[in-house]
N, C-alpha and C. Protein backbone atom coordinates (compact mmCIF):
# COMPACT_ATOMS: atom_id res chain seq x y z
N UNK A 1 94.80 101.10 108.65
CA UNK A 1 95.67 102.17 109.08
C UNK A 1 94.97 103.49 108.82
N UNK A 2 95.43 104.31 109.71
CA UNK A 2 95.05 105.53 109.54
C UNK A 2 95.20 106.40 108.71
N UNK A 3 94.80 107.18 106.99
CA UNK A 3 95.42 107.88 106.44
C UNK A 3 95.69 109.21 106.81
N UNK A 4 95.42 109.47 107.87
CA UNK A 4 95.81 110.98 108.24
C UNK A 4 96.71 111.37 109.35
N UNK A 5 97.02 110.22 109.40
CA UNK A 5 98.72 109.80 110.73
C UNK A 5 99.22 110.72 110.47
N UNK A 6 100.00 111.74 111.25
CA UNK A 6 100.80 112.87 110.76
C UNK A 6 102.44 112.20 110.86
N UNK A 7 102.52 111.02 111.19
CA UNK A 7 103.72 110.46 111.59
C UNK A 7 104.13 109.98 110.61
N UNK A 8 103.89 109.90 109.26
CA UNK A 8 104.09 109.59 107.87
C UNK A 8 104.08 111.01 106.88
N UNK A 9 104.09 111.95 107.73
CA UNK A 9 104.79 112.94 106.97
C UNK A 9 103.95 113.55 105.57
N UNK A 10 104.58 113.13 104.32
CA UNK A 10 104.38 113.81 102.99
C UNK A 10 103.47 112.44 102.68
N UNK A 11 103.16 111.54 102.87
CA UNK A 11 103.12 110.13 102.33
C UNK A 11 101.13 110.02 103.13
N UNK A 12 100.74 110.61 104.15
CA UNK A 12 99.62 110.66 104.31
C UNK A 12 98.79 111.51 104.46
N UNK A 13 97.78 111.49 104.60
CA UNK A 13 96.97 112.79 104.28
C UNK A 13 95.03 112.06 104.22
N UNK A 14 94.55 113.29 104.58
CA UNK A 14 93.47 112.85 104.47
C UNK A 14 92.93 112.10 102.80
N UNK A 15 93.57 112.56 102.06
CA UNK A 15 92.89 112.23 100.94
C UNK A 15 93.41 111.29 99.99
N UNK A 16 94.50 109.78 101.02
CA UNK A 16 94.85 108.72 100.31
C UNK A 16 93.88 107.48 100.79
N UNK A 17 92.94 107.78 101.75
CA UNK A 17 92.00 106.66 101.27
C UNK A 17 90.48 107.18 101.18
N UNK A 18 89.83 106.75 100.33
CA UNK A 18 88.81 106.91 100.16
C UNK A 18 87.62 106.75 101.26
N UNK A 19 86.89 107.34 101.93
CA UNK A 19 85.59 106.69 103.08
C UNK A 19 85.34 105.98 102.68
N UNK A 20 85.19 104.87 103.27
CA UNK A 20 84.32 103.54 103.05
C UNK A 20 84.68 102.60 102.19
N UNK A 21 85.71 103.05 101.44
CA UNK A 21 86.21 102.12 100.22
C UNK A 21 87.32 101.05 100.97
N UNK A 22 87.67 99.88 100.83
CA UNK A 22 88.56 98.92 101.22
C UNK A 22 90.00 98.87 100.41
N UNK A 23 91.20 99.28 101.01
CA UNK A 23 92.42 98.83 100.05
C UNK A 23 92.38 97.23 99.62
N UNK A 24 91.41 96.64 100.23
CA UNK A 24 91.81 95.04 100.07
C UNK A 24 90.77 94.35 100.09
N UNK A 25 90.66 94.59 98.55
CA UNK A 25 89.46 94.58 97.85
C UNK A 25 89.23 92.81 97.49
N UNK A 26 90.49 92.04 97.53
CA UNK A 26 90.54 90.40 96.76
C UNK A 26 90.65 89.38 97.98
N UNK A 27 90.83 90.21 99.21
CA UNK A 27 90.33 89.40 100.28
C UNK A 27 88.77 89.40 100.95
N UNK A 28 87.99 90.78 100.43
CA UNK A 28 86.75 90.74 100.54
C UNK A 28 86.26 90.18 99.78
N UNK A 29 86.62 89.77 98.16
CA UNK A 29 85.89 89.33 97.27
C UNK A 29 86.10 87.73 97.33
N UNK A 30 86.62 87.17 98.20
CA UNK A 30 87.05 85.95 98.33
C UNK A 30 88.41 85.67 97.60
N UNK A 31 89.10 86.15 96.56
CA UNK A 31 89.77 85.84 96.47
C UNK A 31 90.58 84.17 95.93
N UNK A 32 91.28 83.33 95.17
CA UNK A 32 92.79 84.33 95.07
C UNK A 32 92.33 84.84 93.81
N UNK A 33 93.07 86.42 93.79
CA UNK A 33 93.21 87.60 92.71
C UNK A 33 94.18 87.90 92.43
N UNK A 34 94.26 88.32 91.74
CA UNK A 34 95.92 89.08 91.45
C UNK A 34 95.96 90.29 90.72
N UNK A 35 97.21 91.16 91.65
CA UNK A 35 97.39 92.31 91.52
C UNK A 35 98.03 92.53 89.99
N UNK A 36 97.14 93.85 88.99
CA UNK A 36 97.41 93.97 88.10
C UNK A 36 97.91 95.24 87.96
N UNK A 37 98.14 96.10 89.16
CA UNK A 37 98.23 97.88 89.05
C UNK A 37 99.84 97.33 88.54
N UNK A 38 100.28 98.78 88.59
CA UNK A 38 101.78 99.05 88.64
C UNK A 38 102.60 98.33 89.29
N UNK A 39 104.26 98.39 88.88
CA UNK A 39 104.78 97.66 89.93
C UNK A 39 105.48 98.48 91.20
N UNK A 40 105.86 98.04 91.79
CA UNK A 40 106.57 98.74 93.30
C UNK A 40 107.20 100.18 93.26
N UNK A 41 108.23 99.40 92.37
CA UNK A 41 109.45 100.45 92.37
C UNK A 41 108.65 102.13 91.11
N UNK A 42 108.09 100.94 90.12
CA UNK A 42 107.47 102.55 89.56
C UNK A 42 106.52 103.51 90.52
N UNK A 43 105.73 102.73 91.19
CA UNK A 43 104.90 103.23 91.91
C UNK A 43 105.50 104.30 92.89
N UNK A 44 107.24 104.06 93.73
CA UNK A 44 107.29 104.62 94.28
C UNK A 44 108.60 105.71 94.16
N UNK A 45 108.94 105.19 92.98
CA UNK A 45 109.78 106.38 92.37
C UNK A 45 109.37 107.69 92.74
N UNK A 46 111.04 108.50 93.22
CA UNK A 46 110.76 109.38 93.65
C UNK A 46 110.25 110.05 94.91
N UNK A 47 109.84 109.32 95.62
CA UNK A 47 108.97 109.31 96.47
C UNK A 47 109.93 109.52 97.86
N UNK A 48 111.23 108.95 97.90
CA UNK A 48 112.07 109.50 98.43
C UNK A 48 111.70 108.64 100.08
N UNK A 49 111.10 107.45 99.87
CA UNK A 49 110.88 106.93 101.37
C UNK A 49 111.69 106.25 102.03
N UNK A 50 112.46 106.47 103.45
CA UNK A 50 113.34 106.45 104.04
C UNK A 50 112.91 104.82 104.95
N UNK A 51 114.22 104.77 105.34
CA UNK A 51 114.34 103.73 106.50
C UNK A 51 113.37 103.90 107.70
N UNK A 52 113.12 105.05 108.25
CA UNK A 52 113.00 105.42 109.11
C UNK A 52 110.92 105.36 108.83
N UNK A 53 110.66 106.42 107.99
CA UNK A 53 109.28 105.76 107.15
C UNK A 53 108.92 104.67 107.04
N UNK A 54 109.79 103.65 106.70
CA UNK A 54 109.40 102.33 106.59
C UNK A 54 108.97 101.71 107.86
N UNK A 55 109.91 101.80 108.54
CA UNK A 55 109.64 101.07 109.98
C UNK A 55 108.37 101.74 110.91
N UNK A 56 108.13 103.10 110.68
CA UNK A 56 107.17 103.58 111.63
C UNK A 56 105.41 103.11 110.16
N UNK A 57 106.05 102.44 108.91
CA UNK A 57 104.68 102.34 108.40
C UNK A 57 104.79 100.57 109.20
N UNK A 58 105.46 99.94 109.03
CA UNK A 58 105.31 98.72 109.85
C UNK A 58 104.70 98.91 111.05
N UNK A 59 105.24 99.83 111.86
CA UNK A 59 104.43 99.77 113.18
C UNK A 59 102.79 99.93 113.20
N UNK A 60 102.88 100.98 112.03
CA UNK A 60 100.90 101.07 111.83
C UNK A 60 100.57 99.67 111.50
N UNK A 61 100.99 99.06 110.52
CA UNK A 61 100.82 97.52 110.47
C UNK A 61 100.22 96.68 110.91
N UNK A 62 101.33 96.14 111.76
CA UNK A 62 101.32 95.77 112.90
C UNK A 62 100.43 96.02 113.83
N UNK A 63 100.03 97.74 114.29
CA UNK A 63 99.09 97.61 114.88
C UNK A 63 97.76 97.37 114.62
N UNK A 64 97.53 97.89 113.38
CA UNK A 64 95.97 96.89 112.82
C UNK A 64 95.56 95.55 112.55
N UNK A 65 96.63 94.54 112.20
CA UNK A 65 96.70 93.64 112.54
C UNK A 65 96.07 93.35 113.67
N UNK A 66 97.16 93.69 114.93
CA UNK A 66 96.37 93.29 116.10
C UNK A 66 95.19 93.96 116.77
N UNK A 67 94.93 95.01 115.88
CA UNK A 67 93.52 95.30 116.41
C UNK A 67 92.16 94.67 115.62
N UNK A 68 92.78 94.11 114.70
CA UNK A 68 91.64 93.16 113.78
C UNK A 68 92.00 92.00 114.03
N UNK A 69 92.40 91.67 115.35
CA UNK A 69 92.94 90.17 115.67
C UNK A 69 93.26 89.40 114.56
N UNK A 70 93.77 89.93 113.56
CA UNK A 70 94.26 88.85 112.72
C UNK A 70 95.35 87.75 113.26
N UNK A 71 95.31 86.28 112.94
CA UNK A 71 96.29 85.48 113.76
C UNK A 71 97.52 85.75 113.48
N UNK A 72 98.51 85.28 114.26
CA UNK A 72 99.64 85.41 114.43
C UNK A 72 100.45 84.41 112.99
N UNK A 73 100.15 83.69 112.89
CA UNK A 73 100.92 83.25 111.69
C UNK A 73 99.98 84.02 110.03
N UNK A 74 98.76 84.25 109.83
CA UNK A 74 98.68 85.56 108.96
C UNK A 74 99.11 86.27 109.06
N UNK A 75 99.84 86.90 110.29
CA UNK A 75 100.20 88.02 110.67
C UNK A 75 101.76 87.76 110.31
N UNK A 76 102.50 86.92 110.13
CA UNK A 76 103.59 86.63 109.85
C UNK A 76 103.63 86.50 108.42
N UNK A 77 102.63 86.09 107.50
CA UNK A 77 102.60 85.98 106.29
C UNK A 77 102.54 87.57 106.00
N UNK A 78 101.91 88.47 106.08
CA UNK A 78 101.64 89.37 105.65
C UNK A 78 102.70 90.47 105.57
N UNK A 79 103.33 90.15 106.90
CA UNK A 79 104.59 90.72 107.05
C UNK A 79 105.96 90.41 106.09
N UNK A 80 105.94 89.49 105.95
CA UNK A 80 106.57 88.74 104.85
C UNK A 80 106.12 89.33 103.82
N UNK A 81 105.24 88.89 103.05
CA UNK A 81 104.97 89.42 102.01
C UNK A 81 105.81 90.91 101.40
N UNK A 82 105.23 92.11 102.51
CA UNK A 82 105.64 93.33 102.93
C UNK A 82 107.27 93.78 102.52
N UNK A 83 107.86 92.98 103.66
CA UNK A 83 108.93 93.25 104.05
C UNK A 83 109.97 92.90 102.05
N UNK A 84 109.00 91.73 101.22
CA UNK A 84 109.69 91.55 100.26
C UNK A 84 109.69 92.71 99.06
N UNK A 85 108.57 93.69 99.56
CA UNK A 85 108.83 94.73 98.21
C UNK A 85 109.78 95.64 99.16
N UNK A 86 109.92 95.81 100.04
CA UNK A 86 110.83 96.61 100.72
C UNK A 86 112.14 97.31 99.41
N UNK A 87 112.76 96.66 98.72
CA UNK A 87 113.91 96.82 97.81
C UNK A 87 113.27 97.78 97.17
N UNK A 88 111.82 97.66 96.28
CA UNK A 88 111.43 98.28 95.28
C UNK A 88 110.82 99.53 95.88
N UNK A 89 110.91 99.26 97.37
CA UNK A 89 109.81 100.63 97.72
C UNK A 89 111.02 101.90 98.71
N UNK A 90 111.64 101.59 99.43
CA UNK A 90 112.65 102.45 100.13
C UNK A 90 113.98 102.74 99.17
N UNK A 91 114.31 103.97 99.66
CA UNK A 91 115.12 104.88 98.52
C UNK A 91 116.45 104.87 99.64
C-alpha cells in the first residue's frame, strides 16, 4: 500500500513507511514468526479510526493483493486475519 494515500487522512503520510524496508518482514524471512510488538488496541488508542477509514484501508488491501497476484484463498486468509483485530483497532 501506498503510504502517502491522501485518502487515509491523519493516518498516512510520507513518513509511515520506510524506502525499501518491508512491513512483512516473517514472510520474507520464511517464517512461521510471531508478532511480539504491542497489542492492537494499545497501538491504536486514540487514534480515533472510523468505520469509514477502515473500509477505504481494506480497499488499499485488497488492491495490493491483487496487484501482487496473491491467490484468492491467501487472499481470504489475510482478510480474515484483518478483519479479526477490527474490535481492537476502530473507535
Amino acid at each position: 500500500m501506498r503510504a502517502d494515500s491522501g485518502d487515509l487522512g491523519p493516518f498516512s503520510g510520507p513518513g509511515d513507511i520506510t524506502p525499501g524496508r518491508s512491513r512483512t518482514p516473517y514472510v520474507r524471512r520464511g517464517g512461521p514468526m510471531y508478532y511480539r510488538g504491542r497489542d492492537m488496541a494499545l497501538t491504536h488508542q486514540g487514534m480515533r479510526i472510523s468505520e469509514r477509514d477502515w473500509e477505504v484501508f481494506l480497499g488499499h488491501a485488497a488492491k495490493t493483493l491483487a496487484k501482487f497476484q496473491v491467490p484468492e484463498a491467501e487472499q481470504r486468509d489475510v482478510v480474515a486475519l484483518v478483519q479479526s483485530l477490527k474490535k481492537d483497532i476502530v473507535e
